[in-house]
Structures are given as C-alpha cells and as structure tokens.
C-alpha atoms as a PDB file:
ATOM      1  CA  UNK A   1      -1.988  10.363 -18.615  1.00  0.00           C
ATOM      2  CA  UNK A   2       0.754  12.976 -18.871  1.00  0.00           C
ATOM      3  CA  UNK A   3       0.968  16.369 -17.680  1.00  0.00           C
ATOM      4  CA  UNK A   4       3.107  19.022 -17.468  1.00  0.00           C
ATOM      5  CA  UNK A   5       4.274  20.683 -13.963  1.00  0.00           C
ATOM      6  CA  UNK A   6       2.724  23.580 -13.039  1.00  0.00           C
ATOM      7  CA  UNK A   7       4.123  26.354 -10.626  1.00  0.00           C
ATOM      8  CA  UNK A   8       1.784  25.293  -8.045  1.00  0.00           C
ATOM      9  CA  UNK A   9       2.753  21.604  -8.010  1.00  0.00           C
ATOM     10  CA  UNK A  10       5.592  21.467  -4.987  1.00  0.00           C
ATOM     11  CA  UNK A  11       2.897  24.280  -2.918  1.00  0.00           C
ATOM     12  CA  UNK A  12      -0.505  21.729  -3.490  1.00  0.00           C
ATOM     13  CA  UNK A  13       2.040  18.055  -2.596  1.00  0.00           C
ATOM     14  CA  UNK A  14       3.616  19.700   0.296  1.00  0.00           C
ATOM     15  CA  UNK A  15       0.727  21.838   1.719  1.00  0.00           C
ATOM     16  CA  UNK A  16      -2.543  20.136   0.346  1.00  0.00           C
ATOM     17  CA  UNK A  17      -4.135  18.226   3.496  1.00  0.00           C
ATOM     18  CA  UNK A  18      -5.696  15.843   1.152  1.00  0.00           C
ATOM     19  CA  UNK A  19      -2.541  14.642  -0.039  1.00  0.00           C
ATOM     20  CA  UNK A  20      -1.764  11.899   2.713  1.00  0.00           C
ATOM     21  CA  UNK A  21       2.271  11.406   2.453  1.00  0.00           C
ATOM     22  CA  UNK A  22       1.332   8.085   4.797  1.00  0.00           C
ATOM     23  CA  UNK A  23      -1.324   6.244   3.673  1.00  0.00           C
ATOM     24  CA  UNK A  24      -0.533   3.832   6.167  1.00  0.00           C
ATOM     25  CA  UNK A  25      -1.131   5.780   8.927  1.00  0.00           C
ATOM     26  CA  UNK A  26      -3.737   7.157   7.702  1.00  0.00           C
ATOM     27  CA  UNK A  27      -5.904   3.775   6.953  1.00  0.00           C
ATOM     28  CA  UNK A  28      -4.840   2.986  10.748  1.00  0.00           C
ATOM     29  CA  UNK A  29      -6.835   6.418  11.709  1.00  0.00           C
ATOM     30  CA  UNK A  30      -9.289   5.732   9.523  1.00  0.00           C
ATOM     31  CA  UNK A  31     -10.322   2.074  11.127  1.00  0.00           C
ATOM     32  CA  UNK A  32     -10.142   3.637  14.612  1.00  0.00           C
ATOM     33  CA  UNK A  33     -12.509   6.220  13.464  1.00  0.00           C
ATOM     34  CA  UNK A  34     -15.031   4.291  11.944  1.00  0.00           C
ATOM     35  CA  UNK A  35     -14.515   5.037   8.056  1.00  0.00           C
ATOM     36  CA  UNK A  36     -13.956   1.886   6.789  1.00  0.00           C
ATOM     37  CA  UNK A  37     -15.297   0.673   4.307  1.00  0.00           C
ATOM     38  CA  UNK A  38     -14.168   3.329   2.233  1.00  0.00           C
ATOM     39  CA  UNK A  39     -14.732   3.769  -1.900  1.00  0.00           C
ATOM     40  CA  UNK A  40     -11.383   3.770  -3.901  1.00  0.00           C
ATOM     41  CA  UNK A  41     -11.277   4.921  -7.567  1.00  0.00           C
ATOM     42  CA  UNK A  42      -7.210   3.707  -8.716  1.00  0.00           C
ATOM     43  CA  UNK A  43      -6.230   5.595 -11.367  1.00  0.00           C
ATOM     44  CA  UNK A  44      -8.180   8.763 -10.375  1.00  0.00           C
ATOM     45  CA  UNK A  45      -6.413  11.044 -12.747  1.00  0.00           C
ATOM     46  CA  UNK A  46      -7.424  14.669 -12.300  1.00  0.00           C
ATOM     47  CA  UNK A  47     -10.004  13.560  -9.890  1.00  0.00           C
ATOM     48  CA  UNK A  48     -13.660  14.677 -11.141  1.00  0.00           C
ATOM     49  CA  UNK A  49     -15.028  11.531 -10.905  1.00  0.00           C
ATOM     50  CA  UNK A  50     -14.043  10.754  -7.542  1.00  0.00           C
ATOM     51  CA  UNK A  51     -15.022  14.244  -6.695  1.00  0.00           C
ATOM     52  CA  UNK A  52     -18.165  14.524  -7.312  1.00  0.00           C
ATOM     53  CA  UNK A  53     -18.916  10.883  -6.373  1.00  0.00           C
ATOM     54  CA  UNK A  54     -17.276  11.943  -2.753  1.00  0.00           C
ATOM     55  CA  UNK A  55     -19.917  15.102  -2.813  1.00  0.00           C
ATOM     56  CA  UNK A  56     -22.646  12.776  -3.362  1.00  0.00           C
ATOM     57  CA  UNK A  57     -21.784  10.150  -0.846  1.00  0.00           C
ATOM     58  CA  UNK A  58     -22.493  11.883   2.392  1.00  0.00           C
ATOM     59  CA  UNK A  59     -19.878  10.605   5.352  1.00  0.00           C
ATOM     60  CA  UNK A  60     -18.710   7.807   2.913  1.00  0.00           C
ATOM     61  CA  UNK A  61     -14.348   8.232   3.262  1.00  0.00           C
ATOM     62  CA  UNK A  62     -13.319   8.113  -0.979  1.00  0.00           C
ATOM     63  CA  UNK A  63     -10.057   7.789  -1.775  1.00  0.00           C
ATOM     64  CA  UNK A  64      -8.474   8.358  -4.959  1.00  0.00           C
ATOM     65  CA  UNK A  65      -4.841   6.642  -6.019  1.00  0.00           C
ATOM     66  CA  UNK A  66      -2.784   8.277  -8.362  1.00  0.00           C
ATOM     67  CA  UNK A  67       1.146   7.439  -8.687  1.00  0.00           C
ATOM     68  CA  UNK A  68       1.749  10.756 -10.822  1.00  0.00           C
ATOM     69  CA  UNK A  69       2.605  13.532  -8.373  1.00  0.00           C
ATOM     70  CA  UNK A  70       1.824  16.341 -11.062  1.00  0.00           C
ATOM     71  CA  UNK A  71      -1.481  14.862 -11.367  1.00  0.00           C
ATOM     72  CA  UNK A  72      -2.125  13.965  -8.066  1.00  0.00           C
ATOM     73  CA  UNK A  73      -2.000  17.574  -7.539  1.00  0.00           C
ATOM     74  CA  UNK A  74      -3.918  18.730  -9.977  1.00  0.00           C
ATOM     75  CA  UNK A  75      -6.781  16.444  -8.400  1.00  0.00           C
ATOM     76  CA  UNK A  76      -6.395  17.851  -5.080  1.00  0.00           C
ATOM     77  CA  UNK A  77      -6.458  21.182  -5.872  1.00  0.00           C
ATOM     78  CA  UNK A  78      -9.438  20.692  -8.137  1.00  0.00           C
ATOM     79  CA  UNK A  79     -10.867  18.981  -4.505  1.00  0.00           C
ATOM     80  CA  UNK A  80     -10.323  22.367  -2.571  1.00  0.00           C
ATOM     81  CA  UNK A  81     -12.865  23.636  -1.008  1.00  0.00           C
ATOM     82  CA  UNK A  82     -15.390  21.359  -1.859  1.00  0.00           C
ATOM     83  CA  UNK A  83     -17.399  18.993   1.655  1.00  0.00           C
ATOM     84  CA  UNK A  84     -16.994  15.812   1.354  1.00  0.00           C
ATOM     85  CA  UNK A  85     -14.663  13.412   2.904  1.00  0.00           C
ATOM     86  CA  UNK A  86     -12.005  12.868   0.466  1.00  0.00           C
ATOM     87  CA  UNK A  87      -8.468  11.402   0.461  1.00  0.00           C
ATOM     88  CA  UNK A  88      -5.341  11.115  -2.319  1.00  0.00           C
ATOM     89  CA  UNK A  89      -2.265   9.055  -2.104  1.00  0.00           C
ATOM     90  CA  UNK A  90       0.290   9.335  -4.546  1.00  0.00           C
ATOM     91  CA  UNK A  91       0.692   5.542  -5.220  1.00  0.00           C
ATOM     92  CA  UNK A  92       1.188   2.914  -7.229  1.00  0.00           C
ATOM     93  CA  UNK A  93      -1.988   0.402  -7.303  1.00  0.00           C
ATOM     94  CA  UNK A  94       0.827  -2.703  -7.146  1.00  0.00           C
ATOM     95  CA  UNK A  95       1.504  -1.393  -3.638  1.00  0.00           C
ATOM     96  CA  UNK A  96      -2.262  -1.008  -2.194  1.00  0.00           C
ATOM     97  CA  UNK A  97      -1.319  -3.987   0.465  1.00  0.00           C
ATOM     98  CA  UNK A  98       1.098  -1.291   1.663  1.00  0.00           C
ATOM     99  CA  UNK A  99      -1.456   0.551   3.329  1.00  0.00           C
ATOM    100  CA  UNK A 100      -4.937  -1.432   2.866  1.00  0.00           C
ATOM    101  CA  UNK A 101      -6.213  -4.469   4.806  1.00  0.00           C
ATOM    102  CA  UNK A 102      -8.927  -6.782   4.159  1.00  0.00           C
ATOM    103  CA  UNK A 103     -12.055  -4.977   4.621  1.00  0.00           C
ATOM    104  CA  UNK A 104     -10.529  -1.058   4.023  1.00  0.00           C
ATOM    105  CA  UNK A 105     -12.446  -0.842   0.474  1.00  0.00           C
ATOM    106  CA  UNK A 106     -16.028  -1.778   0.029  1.00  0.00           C
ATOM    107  CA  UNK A 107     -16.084  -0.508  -3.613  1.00  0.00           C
ATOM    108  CA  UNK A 108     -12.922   0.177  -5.770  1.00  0.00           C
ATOM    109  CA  UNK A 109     -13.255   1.646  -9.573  1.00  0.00           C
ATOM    110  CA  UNK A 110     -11.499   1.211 -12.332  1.00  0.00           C
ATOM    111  CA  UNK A 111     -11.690   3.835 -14.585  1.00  0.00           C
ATOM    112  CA  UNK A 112      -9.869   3.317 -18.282  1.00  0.00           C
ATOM    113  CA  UNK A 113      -6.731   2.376 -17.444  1.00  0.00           C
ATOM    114  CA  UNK A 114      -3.863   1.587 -19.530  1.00  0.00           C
ATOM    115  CA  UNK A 115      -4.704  -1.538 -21.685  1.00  0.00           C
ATOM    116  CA  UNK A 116      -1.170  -1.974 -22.656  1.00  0.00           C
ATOM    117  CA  UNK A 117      -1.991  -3.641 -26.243  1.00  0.00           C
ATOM    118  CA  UNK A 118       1.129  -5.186 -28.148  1.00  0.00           C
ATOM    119  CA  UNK A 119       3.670  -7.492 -26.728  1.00  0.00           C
ATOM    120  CA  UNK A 120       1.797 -10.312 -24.540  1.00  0.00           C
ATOM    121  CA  UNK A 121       4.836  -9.605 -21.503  1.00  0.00           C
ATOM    122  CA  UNK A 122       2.995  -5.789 -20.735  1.00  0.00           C
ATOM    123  CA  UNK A 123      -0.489  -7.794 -19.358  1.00  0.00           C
ATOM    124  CA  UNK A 124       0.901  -8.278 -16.117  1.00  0.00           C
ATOM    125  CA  UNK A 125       0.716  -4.493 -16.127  1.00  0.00           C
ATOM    126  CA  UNK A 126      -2.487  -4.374 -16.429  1.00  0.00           C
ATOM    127  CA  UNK A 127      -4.493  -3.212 -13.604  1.00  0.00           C
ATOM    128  CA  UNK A 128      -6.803  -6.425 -13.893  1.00  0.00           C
ATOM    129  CA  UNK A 129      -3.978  -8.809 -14.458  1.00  0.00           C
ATOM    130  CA  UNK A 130      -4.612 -12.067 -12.636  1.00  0.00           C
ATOM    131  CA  UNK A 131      -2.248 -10.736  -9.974  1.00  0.00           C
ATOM    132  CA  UNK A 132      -3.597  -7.505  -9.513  1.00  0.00           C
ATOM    133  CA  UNK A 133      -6.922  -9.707  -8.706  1.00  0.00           C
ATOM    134  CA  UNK A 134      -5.332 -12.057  -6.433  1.00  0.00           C
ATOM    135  CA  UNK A 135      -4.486  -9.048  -4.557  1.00  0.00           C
ATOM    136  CA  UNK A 136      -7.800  -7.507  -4.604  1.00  0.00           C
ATOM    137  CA  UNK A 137      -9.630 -10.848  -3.395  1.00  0.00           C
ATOM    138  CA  UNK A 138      -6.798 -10.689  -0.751  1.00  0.00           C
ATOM    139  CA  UNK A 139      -8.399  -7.375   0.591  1.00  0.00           C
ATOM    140  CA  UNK A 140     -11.844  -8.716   0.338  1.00  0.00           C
ATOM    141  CA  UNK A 141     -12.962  -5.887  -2.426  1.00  0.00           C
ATOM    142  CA  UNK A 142     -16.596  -6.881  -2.783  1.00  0.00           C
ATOM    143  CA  UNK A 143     -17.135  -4.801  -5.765  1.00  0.00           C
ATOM    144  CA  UNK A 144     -15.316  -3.675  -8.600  1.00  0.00           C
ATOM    145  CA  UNK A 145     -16.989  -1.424 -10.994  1.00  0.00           C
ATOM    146  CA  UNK A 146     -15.167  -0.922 -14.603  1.00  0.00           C
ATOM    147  CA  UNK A 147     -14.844   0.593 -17.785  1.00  0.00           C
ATOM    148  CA  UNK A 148     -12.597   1.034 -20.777  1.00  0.00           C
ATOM    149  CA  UNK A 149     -12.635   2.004 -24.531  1.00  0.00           C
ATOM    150  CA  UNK A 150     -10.617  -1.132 -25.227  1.00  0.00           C
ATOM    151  CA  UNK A 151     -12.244  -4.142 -26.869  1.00  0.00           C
ATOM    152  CA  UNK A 152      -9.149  -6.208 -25.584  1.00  0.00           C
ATOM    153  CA  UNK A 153      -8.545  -5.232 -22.423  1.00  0.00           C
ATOM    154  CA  UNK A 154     -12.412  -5.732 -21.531  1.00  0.00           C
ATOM    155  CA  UNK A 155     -12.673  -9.349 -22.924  1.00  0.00           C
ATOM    156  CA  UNK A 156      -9.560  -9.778 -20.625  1.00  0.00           C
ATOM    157  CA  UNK A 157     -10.621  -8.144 -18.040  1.00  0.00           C
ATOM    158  CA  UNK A 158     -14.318 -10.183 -18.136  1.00  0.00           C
ATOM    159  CA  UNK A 159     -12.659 -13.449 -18.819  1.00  0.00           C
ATOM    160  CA  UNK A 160     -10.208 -13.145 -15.633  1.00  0.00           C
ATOM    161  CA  UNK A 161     -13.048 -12.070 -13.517  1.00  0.00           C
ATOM    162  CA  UNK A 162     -15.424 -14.924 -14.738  1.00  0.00           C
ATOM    163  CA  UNK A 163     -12.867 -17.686 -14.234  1.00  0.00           C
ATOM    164  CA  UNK A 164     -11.971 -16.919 -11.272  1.00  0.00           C
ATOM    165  CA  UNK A 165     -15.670 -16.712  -9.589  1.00  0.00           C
ATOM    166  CA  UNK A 166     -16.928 -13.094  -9.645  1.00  0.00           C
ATOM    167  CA  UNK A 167     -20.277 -12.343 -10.824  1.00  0.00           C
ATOM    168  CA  UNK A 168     -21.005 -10.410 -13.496  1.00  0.00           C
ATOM    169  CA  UNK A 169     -23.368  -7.019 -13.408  1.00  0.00           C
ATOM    170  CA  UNK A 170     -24.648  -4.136 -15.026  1.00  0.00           C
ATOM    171  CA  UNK A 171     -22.317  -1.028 -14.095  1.00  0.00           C
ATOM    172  CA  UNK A 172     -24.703   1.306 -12.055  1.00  0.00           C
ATOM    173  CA  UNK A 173     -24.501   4.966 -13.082  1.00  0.00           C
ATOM    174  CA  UNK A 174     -23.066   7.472 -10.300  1.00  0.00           C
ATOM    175  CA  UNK A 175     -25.556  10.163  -9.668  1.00  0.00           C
ATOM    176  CA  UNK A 176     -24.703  13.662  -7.968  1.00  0.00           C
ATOM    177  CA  UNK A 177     -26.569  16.769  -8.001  1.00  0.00           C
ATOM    178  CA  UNK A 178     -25.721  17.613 -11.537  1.00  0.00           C
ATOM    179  CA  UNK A 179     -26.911  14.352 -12.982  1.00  0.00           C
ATOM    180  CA  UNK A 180     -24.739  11.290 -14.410  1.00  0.00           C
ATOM    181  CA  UNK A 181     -21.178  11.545 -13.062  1.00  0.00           C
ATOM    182  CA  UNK A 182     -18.705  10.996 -16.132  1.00  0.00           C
ATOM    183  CA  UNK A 183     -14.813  10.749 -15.892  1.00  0.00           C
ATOM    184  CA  UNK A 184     -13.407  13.142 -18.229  1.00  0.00           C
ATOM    185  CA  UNK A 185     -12.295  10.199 -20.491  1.00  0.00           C
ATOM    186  CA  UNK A 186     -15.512   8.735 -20.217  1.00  0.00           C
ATOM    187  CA  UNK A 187     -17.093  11.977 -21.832  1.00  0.00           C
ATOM    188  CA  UNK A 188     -14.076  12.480 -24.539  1.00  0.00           C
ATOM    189  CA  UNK A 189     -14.305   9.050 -25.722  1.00  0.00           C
ATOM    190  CA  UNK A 190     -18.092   9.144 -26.113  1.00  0.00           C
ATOM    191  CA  UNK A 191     -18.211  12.195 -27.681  1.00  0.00           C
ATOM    192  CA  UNK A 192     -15.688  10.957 -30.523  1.00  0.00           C
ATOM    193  CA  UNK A 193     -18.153   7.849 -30.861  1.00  0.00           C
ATOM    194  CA  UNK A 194     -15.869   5.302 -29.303  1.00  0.00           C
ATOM    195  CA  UNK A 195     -17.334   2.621 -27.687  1.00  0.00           C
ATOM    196  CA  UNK A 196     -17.251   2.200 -24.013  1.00  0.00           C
ATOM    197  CA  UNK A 197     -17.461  -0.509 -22.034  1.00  0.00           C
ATOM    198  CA  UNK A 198     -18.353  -1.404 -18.466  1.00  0.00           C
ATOM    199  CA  UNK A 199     -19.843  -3.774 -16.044  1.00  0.00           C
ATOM    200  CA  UNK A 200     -19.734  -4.270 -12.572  1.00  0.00           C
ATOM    201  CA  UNK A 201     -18.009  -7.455 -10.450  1.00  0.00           C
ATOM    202  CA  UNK A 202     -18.666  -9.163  -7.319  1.00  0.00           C
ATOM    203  CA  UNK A 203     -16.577 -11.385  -5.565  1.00  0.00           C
ATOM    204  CA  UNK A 204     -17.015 -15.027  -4.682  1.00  0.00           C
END
C-alpha cells in the first residue's frame, strides 16, 4: 500500500499514544497487566478492520502492525477517539519475535497481503512463507484467520499450512455494531467482482 505524507504525519508518530515506539516494553506491560492473549491483524493498513474489530471486542488488547510510518499514522488517527483497547507498532512482521513471546497472540489476521507473483526468489517474502510459519508456531499462534484475492498465494498459503499440521476452517465473519466488518480491500475487491478467498487455521 502506498501513501503519500500528510502534514499531520510527524504530529500523529510523535504524539499519538497508540503509536508504541517500544513494542517491547510494551508486551512486558501488557503480560504484567493481564492482556495477553491479545488479537494481532499484520498488515493493518489504514486500520478499519482492526478498528472496529477492537470496538467490538470489549477488554480484548488488538494490536495492529504496520511497517509504513505514513500509514501507520493514518490508522491511528483514524483510531482517535474511539473505546477500545487498541495498540500500533510501526514494524516489520519478520521482526514480531522482537517484541512477542509464546503465548502474546491468541488470534493473528492476515489480511491481503502482498502475494509477490513472478520470480520464485520473492516467496520467502511472503507473509505465509514457510519461515514466517515457523515463526508463528514458535509463538504458539493458535489461530490464523486469512484472506487474499490471489489464486496463487492462497493455494500456497493452504498447502504450507496443511503440510505442516494446521487444520483447516471456515473463516468466521467479524461482527460489530454496524454488521459484517470488511477491510477496505476486502470491500474494493468484491465490489469489482474479484474473487476472495479465506479460511481460517489452527495449529497442531
């Protein structure tokens, strides 16, 4: 996703308190106060969908990853003002061990990431890359729940999971007060008549 930089983009990183600069730190705090497991969306983008599934999830910590600064604030900002216990850390998903432990994230999305189609050497970018899920069983991530536009990247993503022990599921819609909780890919691509798919994995 690329954005421009708005005026506001220095003011929301440095002043924003849902912008966590440690994210370290902060999963320490977290533990001590009881938050864990949390819900983790990695690739949040602008942030509606982890939003508005934070506004429906009562006392339930959700934290959204985003390594793009410019959008990371964008998502915060979006976040202002609204109850719910919400985090952001402007991070890259390869470094989640950083700051996570086994345990920290009892449900992690995956929300149309880059499929990186083309040469075979970009799959290791690929946020379900076999190494990506080594280092999500590493955390103990019961649950991932994912979706894409991309015919590829799903059959990769389904094969990986499949030989490697997870459990296949339907993908359970997120309900808030306004009905069905979309990401705002989810509702371009649909409206355009792509087709979109999803499913939900549990670990072995």
């Amino acid at each position: 996703m690329r954005t421009r930089k708005k005026k506001w983009t220095d003011r929301e990183l440095a002043e924003n308190p849902r912008i966590i600069s440690d994210p370290a730190t902060f999963m320490d705090e977290a533990r001590e106060r009881g938050k864990i497991p949390a819900v983790c969306e990695l690739g949040c983008g602008k942030g509606r969908f982890i939003i508005q599934t934070a506004e429906a999830g009562g006392e339930t910590l959700h934290i959204g990853i985003e390594r793009d600064p410019k959008i990371i604030a964008a998502a915060a900002r979006l976040s202002t003002g609204r109850e719910c216990d919400l985090a952001f850390f402007n991070a890259d998903a390869a470094g989640m061990e950083l700051f996570f432990k086994p345990g920290d994230v009892g449900l992690l999305y995956i929300h149309f990431c880059d499929p990186w189609p083309g040469k075979k050497k970009w799959a290791k970018r690929r946020l379900t890359h076999p190494s990506f899920l080594e280092a999500y069983e590493r955390l103990r991530i019961p649950e991932i729940r994912f979706k894409t536009d991309s015919a590829e990247l799903f059959g990769f993503t389904y094969g990986g999971l499949t030989h490697r022990g997870w459990s296949i599921g339907d993908y359970p819609a997120a309900v808030g007060p306004s009905g069905v909780i979309k990401t705002e890919y989810e509702e371009k691509f649909s409206s355009q008549g792509f087709c979109i798919y999803g499913f939900s994995a549990f670990l072995p």
